[in-house]
C-alpha atoms as a PDB file:
ATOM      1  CA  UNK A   1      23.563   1.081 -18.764  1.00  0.00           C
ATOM      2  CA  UNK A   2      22.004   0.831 -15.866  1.00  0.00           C
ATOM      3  CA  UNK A   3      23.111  -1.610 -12.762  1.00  0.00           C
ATOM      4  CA  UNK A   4      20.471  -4.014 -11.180  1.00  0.00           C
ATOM      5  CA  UNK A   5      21.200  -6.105  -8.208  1.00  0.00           C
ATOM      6  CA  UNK A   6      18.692  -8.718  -7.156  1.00  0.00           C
ATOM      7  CA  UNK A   7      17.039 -10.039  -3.785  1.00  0.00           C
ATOM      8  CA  UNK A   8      13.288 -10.952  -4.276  1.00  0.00           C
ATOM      9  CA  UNK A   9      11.444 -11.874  -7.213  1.00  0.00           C
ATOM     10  CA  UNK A  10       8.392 -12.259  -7.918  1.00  0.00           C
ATOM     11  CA  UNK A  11       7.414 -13.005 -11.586  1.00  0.00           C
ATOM     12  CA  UNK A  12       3.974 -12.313 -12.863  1.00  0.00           C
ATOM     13  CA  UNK A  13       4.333 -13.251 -16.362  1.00  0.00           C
ATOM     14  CA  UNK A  14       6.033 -15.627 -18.356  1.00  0.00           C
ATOM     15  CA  UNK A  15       5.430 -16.045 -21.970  1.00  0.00           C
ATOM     16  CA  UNK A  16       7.188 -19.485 -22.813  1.00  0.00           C
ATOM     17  CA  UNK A  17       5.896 -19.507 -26.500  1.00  0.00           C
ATOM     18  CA  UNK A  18       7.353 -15.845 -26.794  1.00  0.00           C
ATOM     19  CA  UNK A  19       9.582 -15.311 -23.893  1.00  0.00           C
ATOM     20  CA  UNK A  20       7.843 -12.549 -22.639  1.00  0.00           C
ATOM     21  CA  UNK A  21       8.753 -11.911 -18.778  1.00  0.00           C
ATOM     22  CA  UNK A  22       7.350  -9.779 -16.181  1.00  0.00           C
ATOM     23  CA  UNK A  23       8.304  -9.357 -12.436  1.00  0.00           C
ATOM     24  CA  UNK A  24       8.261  -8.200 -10.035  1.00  0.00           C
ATOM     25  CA  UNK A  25      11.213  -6.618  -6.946  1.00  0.00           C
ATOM     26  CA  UNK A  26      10.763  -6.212  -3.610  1.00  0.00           C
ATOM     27  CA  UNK A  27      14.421  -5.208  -2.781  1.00  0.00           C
ATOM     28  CA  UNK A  28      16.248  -4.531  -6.241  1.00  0.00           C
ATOM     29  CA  UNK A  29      18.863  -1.459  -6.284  1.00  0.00           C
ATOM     30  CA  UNK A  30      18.628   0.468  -9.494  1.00  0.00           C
ATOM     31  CA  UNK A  31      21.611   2.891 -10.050  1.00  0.00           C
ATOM     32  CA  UNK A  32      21.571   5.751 -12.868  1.00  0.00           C
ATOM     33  CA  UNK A  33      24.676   5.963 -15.490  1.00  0.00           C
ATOM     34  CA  UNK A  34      25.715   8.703 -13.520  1.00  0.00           C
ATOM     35  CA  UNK A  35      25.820   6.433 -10.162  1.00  0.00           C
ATOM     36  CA  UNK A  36      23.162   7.836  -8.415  1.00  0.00           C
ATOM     37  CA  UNK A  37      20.555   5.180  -6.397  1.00  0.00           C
ATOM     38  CA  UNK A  38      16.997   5.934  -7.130  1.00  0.00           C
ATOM     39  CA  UNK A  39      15.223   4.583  -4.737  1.00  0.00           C
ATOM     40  CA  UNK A  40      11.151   3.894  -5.600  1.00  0.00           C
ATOM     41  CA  UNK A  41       8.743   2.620  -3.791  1.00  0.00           C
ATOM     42  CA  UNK A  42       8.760  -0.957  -6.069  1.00  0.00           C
ATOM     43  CA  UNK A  43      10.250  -2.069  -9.363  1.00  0.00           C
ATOM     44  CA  UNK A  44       9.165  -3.878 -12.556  1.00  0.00           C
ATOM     45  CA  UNK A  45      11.075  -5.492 -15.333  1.00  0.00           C
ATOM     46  CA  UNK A  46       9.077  -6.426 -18.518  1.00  0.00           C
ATOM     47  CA  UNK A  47      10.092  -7.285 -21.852  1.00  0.00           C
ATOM     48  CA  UNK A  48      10.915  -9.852 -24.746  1.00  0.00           C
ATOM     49  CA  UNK A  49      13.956 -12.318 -23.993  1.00  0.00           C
ATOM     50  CA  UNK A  50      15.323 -11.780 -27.866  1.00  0.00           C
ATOM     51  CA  UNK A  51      14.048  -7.978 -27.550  1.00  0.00           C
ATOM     52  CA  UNK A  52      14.708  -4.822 -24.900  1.00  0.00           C
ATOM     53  CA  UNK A  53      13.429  -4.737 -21.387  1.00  0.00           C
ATOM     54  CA  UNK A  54      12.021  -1.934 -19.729  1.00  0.00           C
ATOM     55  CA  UNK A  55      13.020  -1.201 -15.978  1.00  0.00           C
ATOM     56  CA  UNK A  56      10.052   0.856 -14.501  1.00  0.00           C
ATOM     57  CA  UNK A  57      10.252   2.409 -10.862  1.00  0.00           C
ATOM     58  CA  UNK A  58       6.898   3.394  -9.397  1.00  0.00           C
ATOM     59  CA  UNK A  59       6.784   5.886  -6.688  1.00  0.00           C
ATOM     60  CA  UNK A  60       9.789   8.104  -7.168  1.00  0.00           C
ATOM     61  CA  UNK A  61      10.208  11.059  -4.510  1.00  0.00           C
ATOM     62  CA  UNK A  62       9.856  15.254  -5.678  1.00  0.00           C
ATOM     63  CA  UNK A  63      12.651  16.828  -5.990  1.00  0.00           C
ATOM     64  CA  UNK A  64      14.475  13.831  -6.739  1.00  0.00           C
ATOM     65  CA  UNK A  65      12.333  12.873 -10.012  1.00  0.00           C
ATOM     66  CA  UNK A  66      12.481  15.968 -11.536  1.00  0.00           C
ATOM     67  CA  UNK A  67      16.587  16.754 -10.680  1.00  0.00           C
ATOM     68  CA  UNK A  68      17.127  12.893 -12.625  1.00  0.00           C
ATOM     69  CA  UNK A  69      14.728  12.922 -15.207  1.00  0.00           C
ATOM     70  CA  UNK A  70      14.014  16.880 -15.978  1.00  0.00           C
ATOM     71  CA  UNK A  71      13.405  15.437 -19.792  1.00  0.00           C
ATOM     72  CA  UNK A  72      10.133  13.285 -18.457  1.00  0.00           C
ATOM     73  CA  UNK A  73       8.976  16.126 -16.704  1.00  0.00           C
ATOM     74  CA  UNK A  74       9.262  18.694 -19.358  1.00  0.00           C
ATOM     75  CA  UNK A  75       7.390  16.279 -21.938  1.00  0.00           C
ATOM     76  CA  UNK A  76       4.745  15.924 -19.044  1.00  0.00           C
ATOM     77  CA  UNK A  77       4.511  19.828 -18.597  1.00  0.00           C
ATOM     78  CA  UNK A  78       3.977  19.953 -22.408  1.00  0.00           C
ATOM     79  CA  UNK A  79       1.349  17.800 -22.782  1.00  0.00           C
ATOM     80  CA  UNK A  80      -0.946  20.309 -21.064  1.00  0.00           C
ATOM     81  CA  UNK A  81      -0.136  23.775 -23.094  1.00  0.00           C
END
């Protein structure tokens, strides 16, 4: 699992009736299982309170990406042959 700790927030949805949530970080460290910091250049969190969230980091640096996540990038390469 991966570790989250928190700074600013800024939350851009929230679903009362259905406890959706979705917000926004300006300063949240995101560490990989394997302890690694990937650093972005912003994070989201969306999701269902009784459900899963989904972390998303936007703006990830090359190499870096593709040395963490070689499995996104191969199912990206694929999608074009």
């Amino acid at each position: 699992m991966s570790k989250a700790s928190l700074n600013d927030v800024t939350i851009n949805e929230n679903e009362a009736d259905n406890g959706y949530v979705h917000a926004s970080f300006q300063n949240l460290d995101i560490t990989s299982e394997s302890g690694t910091k990937i650093e972005g250049q912003g994070v989201c969190i969306s999701g269902l309170v009784a459900e899963d969230y989904e972390i998303e980091v936007v703006g990830i640096p090359y190499p870096f990406y593709e040395e963490e996540f070689p499995h996104h990038v191969k199912a990206y390469d694929n999608q074009f042959k």
